[in-house]
C-alpha atoms as a PDB file:
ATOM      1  CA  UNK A   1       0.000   0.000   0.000  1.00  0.00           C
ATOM      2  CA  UNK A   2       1.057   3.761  -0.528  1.00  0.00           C
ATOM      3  CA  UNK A   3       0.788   6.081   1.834  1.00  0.00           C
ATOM      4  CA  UNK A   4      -0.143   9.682   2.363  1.00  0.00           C
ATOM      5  CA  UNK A   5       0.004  12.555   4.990  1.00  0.00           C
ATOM      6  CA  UNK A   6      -1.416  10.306   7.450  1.00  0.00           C
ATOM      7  CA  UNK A   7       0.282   6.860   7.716  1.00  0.00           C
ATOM      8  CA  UNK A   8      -0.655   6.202  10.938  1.00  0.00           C
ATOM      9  CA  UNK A   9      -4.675   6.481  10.452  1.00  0.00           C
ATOM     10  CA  UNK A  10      -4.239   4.500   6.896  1.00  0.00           C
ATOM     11  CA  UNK A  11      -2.330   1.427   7.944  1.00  0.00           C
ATOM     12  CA  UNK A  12      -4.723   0.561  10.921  1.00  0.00           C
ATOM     13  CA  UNK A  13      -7.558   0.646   8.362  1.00  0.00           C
ATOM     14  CA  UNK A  14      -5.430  -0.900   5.708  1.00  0.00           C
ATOM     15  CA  UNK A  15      -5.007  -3.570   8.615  1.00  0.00           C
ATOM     16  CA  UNK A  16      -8.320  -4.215   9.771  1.00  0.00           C
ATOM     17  CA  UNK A  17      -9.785  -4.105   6.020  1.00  0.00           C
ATOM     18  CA  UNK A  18      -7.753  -7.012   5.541  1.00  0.00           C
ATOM     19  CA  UNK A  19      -8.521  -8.968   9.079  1.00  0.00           C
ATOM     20  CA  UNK A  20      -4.941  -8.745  10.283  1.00  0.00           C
ATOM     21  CA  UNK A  21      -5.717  -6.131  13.231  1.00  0.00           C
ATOM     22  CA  UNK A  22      -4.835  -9.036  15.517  1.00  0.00           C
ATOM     23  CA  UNK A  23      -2.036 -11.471  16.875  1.00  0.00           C
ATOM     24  CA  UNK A  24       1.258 -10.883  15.551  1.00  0.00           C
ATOM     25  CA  UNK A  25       2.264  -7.956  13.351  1.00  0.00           C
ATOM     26  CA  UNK A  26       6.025  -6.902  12.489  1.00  0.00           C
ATOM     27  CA  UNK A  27       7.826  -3.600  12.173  1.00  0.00           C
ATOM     28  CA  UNK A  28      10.400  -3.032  10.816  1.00  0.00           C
ATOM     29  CA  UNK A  29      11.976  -1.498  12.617  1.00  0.00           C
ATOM     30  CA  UNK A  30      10.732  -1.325  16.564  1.00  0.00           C
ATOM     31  CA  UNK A  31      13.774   1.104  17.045  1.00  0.00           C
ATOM     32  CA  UNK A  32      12.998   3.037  14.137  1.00  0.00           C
ATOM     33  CA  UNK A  33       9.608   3.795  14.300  1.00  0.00           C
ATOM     34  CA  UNK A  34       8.780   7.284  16.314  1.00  0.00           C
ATOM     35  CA  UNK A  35       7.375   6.299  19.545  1.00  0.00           C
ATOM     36  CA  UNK A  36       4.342   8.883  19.159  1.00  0.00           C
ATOM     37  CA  UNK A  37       3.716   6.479  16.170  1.00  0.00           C
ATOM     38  CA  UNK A  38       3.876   3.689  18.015  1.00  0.00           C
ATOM     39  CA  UNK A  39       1.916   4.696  20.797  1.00  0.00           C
ATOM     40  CA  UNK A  40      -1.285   5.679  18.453  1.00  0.00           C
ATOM     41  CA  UNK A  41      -0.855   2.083  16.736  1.00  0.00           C
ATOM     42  CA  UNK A  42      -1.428   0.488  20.185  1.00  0.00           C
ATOM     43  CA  UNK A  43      -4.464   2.184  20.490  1.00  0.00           C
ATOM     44  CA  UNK A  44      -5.837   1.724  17.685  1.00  0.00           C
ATOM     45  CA  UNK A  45      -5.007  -1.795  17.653  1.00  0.00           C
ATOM     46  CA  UNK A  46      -5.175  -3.108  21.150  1.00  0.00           C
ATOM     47  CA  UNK A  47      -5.533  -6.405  20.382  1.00  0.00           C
ATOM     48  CA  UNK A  48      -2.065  -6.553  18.019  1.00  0.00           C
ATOM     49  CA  UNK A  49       1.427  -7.615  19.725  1.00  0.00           C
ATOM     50  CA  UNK A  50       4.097  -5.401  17.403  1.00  0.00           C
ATOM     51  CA  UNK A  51       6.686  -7.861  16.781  1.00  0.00           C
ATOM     52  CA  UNK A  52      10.340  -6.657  15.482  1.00  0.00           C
ATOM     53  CA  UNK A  53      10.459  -8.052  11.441  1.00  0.00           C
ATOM     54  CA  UNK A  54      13.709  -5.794  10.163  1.00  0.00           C
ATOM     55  CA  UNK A  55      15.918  -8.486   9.684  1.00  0.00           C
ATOM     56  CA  UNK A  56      12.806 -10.373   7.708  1.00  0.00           C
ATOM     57  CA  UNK A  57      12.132  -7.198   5.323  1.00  0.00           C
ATOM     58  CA  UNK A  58      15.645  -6.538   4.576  1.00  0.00           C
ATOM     59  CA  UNK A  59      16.214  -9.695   3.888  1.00  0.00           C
ATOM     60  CA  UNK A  60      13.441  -9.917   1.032  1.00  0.00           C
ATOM     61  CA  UNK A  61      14.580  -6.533   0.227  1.00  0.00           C
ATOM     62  CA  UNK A  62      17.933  -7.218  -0.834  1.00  0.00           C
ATOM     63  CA  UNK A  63      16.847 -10.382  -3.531  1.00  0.00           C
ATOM     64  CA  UNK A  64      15.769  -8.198  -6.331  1.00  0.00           C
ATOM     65  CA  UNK A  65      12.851  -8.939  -8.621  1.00  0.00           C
ATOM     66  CA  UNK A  66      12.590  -8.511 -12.416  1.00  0.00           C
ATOM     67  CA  UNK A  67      10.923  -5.524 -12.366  1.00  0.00           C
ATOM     68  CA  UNK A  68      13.304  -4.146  -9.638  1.00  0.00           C
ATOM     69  CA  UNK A  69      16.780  -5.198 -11.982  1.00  0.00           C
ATOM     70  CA  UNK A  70      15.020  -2.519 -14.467  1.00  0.00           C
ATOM     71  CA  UNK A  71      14.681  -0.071 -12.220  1.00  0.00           C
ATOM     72  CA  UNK A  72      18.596  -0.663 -11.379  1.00  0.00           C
ATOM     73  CA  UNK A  73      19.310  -0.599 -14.990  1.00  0.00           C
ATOM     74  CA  UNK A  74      17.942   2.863 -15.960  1.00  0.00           C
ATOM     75  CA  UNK A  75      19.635   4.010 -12.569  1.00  0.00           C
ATOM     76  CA  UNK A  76      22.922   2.714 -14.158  1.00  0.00           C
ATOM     77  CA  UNK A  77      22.020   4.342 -17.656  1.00  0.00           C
ATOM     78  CA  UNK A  78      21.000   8.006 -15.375  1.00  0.00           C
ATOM     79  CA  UNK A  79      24.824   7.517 -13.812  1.00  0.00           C
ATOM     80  CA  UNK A  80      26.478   7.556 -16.692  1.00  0.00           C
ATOM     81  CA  UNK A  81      25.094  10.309 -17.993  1.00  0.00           C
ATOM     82  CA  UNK A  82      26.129  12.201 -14.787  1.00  0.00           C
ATOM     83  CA  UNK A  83      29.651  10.898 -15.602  1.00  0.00           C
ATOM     84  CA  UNK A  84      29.441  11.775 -19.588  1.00  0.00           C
ATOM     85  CA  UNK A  85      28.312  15.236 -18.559  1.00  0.00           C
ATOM     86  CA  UNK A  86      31.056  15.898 -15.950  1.00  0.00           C
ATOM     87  CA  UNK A  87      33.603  15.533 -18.751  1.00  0.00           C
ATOM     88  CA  UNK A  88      32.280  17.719 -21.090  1.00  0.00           C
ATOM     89  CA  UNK A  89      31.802  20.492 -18.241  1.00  0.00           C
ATOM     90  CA  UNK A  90      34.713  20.339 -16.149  1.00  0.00           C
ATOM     91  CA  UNK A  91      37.600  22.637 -16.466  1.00  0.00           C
ATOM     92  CA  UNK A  92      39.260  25.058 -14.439  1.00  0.00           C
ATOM     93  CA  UNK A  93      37.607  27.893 -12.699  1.00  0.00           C
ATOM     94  CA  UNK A  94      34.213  25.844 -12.430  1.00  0.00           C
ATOM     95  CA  UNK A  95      33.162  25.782  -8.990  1.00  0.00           C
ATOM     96  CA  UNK A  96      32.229  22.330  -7.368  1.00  0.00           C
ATOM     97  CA  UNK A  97      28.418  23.803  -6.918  1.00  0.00           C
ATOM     98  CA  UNK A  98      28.477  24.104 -10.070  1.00  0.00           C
ATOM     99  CA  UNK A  99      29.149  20.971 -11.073  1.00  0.00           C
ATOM    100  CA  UNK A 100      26.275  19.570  -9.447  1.00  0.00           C
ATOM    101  CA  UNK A 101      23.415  21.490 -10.906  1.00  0.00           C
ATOM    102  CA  UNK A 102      24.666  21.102 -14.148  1.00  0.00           C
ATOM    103  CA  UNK A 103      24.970  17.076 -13.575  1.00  0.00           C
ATOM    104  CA  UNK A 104      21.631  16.915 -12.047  1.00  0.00           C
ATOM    105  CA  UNK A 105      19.737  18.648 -14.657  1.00  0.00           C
ATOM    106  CA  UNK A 106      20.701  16.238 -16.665  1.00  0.00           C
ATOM    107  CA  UNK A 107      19.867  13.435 -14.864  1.00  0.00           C
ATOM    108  CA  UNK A 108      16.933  14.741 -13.347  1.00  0.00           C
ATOM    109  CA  UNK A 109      15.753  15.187 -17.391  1.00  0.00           C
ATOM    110  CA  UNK A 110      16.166  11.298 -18.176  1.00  0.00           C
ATOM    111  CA  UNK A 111      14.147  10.497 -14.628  1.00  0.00           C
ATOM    112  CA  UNK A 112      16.299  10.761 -11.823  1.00  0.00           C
ATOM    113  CA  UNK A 113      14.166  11.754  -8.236  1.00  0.00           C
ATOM    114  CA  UNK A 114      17.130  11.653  -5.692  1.00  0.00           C
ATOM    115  CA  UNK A 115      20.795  12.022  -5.292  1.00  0.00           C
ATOM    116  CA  UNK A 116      23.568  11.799  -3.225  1.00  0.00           C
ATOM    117  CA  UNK A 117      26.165  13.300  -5.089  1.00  0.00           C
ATOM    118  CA  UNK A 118      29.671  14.114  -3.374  1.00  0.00           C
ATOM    119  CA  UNK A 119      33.041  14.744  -4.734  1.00  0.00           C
ATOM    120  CA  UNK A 120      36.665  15.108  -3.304  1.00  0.00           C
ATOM    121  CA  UNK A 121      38.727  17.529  -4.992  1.00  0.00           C
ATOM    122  CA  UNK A 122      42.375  19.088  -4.171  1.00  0.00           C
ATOM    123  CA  UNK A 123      45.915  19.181  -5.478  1.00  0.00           C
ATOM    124  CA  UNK A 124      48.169  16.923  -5.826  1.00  0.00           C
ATOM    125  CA  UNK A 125      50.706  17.723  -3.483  1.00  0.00           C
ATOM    126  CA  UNK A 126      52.159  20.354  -0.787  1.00  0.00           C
ATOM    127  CA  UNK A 127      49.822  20.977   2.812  1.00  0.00           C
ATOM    128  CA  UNK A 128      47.525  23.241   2.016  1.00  0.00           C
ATOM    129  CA  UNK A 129      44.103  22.062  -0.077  1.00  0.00           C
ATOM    130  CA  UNK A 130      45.776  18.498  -0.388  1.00  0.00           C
ATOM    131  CA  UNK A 131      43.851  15.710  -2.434  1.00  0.00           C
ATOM    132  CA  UNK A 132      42.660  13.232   0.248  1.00  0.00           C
ATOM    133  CA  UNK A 133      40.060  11.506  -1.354  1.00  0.00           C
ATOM    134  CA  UNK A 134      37.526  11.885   1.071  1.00  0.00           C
ATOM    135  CA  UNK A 135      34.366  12.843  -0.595  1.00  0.00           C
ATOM    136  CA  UNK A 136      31.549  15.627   0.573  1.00  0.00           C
ATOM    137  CA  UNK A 137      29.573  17.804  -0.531  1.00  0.00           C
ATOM    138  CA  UNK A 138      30.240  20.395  -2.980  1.00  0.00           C
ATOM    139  CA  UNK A 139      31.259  23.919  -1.976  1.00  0.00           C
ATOM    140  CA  UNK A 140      32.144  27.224  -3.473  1.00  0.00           C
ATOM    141  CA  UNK A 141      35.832  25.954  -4.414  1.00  0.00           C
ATOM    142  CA  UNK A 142      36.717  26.053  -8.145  1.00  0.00           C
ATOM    143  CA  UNK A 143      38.690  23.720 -10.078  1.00  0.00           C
ATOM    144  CA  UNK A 144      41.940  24.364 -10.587  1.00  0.00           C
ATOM    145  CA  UNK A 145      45.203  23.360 -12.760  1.00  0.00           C
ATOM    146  CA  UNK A 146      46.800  20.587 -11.757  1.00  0.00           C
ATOM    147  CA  UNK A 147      43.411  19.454  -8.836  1.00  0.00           C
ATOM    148  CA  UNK A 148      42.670  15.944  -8.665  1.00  0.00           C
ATOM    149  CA  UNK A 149      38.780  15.134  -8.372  1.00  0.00           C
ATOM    150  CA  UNK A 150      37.066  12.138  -6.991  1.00  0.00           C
ATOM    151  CA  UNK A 151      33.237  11.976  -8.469  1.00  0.00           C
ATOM    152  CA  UNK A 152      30.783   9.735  -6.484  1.00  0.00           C
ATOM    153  CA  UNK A 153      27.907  10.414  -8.865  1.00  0.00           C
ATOM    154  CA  UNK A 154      24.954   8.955  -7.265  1.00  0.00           C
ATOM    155  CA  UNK A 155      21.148   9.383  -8.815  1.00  0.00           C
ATOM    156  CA  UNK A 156      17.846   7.750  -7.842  1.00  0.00           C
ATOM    157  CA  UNK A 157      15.622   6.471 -10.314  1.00  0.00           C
ATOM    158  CA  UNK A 158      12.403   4.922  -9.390  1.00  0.00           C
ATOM    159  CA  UNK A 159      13.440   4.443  -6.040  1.00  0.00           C
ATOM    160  CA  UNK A 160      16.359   2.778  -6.152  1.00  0.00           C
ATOM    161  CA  UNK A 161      20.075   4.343  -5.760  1.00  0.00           C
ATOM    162  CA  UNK A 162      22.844   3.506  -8.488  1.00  0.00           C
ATOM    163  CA  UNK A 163      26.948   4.656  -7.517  1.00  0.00           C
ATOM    164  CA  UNK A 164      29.476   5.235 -10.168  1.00  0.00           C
ATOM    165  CA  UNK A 165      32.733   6.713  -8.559  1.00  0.00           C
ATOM    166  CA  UNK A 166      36.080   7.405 -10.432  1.00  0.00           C
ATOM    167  CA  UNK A 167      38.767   9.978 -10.569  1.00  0.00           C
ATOM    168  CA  UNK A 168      39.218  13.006 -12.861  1.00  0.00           C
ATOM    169  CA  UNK A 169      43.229  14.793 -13.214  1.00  0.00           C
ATOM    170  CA  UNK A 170      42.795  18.657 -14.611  1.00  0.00           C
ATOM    171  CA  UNK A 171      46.177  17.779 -16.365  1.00  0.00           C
ATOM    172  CA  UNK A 172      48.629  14.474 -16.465  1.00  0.00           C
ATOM    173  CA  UNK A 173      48.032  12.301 -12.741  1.00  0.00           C
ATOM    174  CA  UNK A 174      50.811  12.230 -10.883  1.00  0.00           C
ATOM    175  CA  UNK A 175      53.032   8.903 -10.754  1.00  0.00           C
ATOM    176  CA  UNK A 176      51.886   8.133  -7.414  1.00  0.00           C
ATOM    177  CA  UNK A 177      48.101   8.383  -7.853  1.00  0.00           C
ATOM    178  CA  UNK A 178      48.432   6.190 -10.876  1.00  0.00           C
ATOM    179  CA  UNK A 179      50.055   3.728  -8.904  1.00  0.00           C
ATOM    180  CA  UNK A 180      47.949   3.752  -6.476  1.00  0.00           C
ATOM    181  CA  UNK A 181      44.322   3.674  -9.213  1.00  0.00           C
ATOM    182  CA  UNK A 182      45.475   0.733 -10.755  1.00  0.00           C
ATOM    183  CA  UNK A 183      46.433  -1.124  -7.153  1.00  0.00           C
ATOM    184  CA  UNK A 184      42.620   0.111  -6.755  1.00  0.00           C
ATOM    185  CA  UNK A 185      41.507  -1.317 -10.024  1.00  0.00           C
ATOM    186  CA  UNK A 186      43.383  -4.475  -9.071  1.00  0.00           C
ATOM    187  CA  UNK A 187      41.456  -4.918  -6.116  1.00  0.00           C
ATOM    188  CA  UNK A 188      38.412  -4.385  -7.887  1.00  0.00           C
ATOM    189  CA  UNK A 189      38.935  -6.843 -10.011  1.00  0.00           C
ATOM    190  CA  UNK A 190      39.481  -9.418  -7.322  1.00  0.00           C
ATOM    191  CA  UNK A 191      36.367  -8.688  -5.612  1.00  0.00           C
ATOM    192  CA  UNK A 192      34.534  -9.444  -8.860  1.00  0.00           C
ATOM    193  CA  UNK A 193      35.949 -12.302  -8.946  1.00  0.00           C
ATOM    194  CA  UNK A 194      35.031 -13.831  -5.863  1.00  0.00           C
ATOM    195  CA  UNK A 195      31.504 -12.257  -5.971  1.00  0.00           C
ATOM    196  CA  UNK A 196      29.025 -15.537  -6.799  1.00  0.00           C
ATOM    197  CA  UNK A 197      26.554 -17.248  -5.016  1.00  0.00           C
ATOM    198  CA  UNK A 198      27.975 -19.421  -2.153  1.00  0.00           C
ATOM    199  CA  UNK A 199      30.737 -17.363  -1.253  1.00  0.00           C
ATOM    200  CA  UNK A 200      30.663 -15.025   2.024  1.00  0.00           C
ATOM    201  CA  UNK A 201      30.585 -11.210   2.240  1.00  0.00           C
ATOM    202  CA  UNK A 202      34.146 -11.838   4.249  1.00  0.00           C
ATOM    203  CA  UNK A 203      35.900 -13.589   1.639  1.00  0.00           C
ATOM    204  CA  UNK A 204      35.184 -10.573  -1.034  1.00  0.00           C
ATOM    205  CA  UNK A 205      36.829  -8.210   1.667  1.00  0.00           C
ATOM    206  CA  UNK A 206      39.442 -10.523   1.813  1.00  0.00           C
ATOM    207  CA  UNK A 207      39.913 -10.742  -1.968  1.00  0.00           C
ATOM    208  CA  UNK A 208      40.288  -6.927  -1.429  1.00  0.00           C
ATOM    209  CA  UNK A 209      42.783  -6.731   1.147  1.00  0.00           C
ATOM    210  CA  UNK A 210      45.333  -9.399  -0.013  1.00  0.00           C
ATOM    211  CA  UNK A 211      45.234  -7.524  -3.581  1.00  0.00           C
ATOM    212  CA  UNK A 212      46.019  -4.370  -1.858  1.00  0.00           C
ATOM    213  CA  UNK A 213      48.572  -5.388   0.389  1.00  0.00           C
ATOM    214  CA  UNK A 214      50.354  -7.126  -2.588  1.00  0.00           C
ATOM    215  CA  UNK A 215      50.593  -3.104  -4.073  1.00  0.00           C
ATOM    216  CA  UNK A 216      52.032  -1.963  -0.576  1.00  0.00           C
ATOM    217  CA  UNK A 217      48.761  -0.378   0.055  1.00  0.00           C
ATOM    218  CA  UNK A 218      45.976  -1.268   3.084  1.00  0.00           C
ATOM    219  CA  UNK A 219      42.214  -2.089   3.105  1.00  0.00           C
ATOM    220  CA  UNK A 220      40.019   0.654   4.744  1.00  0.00           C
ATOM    221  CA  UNK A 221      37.795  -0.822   7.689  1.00  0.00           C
ATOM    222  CA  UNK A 222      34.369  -0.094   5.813  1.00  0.00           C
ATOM    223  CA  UNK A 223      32.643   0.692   2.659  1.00  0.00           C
ATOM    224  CA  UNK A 224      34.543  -1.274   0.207  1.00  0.00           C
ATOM    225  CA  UNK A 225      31.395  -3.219  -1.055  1.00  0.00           C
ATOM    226  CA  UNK A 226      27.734  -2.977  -0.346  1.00  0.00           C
ATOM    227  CA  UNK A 227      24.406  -4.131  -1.575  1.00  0.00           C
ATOM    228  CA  UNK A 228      22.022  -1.231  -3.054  1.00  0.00           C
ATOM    229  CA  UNK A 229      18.640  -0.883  -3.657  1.00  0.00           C
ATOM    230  CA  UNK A 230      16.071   1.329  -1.739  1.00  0.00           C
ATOM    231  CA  UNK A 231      18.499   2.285   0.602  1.00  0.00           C
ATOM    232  CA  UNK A 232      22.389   3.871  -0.985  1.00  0.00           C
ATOM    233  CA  UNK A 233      23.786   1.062   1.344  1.00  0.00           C
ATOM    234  CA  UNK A 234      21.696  -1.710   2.866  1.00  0.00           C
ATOM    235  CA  UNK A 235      24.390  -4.046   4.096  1.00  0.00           C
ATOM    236  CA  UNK A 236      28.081  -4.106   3.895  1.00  0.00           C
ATOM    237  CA  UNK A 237      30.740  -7.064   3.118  1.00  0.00           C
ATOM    238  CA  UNK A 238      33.449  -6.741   5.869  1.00  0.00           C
ATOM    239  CA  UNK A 239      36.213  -9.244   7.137  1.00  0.00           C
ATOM    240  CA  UNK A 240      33.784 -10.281  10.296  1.00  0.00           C
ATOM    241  CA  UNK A 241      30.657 -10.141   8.091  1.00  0.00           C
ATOM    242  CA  UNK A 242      30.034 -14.274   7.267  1.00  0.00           C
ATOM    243  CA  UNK A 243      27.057 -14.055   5.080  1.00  0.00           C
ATOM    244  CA  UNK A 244      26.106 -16.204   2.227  1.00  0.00           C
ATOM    245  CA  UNK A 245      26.230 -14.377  -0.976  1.00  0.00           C
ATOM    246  CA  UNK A 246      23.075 -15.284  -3.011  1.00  0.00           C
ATOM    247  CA  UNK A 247      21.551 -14.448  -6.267  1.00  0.00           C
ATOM    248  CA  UNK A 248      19.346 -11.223  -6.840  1.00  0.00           C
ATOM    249  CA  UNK A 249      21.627  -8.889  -4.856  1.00  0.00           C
ATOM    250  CA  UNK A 250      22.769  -5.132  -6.969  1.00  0.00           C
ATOM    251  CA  UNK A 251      25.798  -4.147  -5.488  1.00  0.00           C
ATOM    252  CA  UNK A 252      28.393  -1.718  -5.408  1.00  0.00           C
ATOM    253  CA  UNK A 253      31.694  -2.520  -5.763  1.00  0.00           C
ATOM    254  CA  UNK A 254      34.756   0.159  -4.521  1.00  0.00           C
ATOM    255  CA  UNK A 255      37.801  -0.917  -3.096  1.00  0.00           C
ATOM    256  CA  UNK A 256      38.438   1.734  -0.424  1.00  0.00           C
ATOM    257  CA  UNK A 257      42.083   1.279   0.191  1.00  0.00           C
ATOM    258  CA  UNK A 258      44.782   3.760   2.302  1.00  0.00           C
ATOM    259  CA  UNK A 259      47.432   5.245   0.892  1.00  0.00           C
ATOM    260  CA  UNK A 260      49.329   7.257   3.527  1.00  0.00           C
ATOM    261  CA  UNK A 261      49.846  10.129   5.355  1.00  0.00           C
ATOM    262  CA  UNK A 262      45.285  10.422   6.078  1.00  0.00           C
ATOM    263  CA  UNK A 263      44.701   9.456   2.403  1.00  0.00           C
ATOM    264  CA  UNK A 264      42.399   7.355   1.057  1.00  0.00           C
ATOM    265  CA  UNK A 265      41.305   6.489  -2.730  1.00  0.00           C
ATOM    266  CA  UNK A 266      38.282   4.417  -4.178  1.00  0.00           C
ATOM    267  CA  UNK A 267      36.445   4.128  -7.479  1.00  0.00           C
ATOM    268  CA  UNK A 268      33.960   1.696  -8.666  1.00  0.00           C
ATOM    269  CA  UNK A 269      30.255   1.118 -10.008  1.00  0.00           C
ATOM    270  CA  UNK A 270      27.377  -0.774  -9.102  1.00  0.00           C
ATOM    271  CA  UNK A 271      26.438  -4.832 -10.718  1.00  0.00           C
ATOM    272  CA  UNK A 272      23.377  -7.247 -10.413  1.00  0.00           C
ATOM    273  CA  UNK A 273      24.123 -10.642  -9.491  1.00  0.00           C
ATOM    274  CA  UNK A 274      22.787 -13.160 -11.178  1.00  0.00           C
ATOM    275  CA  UNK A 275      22.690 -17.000 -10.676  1.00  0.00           C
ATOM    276  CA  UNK A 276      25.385 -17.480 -13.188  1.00  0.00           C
ATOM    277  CA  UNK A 277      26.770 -14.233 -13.825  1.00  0.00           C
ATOM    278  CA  UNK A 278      27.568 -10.561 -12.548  1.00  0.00           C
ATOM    279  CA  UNK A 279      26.091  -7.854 -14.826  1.00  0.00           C
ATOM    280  CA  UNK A 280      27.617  -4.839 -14.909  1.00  0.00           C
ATOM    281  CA  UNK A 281      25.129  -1.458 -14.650  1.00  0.00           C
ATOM    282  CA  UNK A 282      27.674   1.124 -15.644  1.00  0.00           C
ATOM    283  CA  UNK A 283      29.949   1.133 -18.603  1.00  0.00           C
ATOM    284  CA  UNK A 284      32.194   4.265 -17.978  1.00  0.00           C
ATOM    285  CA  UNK A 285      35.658   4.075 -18.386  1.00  0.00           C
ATOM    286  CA  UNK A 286      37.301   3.247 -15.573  1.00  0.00           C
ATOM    287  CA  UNK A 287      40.791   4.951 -15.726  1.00  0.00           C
ATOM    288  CA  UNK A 288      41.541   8.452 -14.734  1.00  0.00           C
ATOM    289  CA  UNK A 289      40.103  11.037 -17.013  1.00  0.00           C
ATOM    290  CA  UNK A 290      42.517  13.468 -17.963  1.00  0.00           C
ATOM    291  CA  UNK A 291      41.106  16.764 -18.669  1.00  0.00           C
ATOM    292  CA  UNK A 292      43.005  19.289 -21.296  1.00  0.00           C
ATOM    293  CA  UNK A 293      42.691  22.794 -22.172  1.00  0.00           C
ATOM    294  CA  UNK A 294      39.693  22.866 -24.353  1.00  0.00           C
ATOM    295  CA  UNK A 295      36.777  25.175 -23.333  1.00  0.00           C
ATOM    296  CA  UNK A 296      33.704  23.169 -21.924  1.00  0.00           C
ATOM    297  CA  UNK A 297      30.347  22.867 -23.292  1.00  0.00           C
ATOM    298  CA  UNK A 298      28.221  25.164 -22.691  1.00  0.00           C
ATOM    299  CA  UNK A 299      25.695  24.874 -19.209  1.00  0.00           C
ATOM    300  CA  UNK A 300      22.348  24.266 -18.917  1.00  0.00           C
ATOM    301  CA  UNK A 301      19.893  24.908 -21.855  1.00  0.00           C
ATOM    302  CA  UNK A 302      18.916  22.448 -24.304  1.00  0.00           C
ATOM    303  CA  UNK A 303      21.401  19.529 -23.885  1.00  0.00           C
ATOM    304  CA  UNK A 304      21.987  17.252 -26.247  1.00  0.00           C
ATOM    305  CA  UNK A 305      20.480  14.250 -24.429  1.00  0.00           C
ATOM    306  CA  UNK A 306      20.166  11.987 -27.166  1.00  0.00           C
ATOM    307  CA  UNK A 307      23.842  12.247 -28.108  1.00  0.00           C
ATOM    308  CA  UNK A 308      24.217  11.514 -23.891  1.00  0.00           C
ATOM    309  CA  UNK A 309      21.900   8.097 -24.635  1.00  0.00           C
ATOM    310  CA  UNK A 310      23.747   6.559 -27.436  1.00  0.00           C
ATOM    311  CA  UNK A 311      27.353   7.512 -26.112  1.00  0.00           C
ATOM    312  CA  UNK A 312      26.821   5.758 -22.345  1.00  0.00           C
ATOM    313  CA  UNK A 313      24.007   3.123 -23.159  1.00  0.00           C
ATOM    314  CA  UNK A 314      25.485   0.024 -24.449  1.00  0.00           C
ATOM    315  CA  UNK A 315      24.278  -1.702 -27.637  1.00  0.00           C
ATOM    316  CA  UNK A 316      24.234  -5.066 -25.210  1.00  0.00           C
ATOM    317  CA  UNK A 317      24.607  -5.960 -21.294  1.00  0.00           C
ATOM    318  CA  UNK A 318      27.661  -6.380 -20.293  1.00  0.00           C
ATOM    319  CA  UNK A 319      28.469  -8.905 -18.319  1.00  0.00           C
ATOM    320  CA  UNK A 320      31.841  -9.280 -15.923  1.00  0.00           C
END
């Protein structure tokens, strides 16, 4: 059922309509629901015992049906566009707020509803406004020369989140950073591979951190895959996390590795798993784009969305 400006009042008579204003009836969750909420259920429904059922929902929630793996497919398709349209805009003197409106109308024109769009931008070197690759919101700043930007592009379409992340160099990456991108890559890679029904969350992480470690570089404690879908990230695969992997999951896969002195570097995109086979939902290239001189297209007006379609939609699904 959908509801309106007054859940509360709705899902008691949703409840009794249907004869289940009685015996057992789950929340998820008990800890999440406001307690004023809670209090009004109880007395409308006196005769109910509110049972906790999170673990239950999210479970269902994270095997993905048919109609969801569409959903996730435009998302991917809305992504890339973000990511087509950041190259053609980005240049120096272009502040990071700007960057984001431009992106968004775009995206928000081929059916995006949400977004969660962060970057982390800076230069390459020295102590002041150093390239960390933490990610936040845009400010004010403007690009610059020689800046380093990490883009977690992140729409919403019909619900349900998509994540493309990679790295963009305003001029030739240093040797460092591409050392440490294609140790990244690397571990990407690995993860992938170990990513199939029957294996475990832990030994994904695992693929991640001996890959790393093998490029002199370390695993960061969280974040460096999770499963998608209504929520950005609705469970995470960590070293101490034992789950099953099972078919039906979209996830998002981006090794978050360290790199020294409070820096930190990821980039990734987001795949459905299937019984037999991991299908990829983004198709941007995943090295560092390096951005020349040439002036940027123009903002806002009547882009050429079309062009955006047939560049970042591939003629078939790829598959990993």
């Amino acid at each position: 059922m959908r509801l309106t400006g007054t859940p509360v009042p709705e899902l008691c008579g949703y409840l009794r309509s249907h004869d289940v204003s009685r015996g057992k009836i789950g929340v998820s969750s008990l800890t999440a629901m406001p307690s004023g909420a809670m209090e009004h259920l109880r007395s409308e429904l006196p005769n109910a015992a509110f049972i906790e059922a999170s673990s239950a929902v999210f479970d269902a929630r994270e095997r993905k049906s048919g109609e969801e793996l569409e959903a996730a497919r435009r998302g991917g398709r809305v992504a890339d566009l973000g990511w087509k349209r950041s190259l053609e805009i980005l240049r120096p003197g272009m502040s990071e707020l700007e960057w984001r409106a431009e992106i968004e109308r775009v995206m928000t024109a081929e059916g995006a509803d949400g977004y969660f769009n962060m970057l982390g931008a800076g230069r390459p070197a020295g102590e002041e406004d150093l390239f960390r690759g933490f990610v936040v919101s845009p400010t004010a700043r403007t690009f610059q020369k020689g800046d380093l930007a990490l883009l977690e592009i992140t729409p919403r379409v019909e619900g349900y989140w998509n994540q493309v992340v990679r790295l963009v160099s305003f001029g030739e990456p240093p040797e460092d950073i591409q050392k440490a991108h294609d140790a990244c890559l690397a571990a990407k890679r690995s993860a992938l591979e170990r990513l199939k029904p029957g294996e475990t969350f832990t030994a994904v992480a695992e693929a991640i951190g001996g890959t790393l470690e093998k490029h002199g570089y370390s695993m960061k404690g969280v974040g460096s895959v999770h499963t998608t879908g209504l929520d950005l990230s609705e469970s995470t695969m960590n070293l101490d996390n034992e789950r099953k992997i099972e078919p039906g999951l979209l996830v998002t896969v981006h090794p978050m590795m360290a790199t020294g002195d409070w820096r930190q570097l990821f980039v990734g995109e987001s795949y459905f798993l299937h019984e037999d086979r991991l299908e990829r939902l983004n198709h941007c290239d995943e090295e560092i784009a390096v951005l020349g001189g040439e002036p940027p297209a123009p903002l806002g007006g009547e882009a050429n969305l079309s062009a955006h379609r047939k560049t970042c939609t591939p003629d078939r699904r790829s598959e990993w």
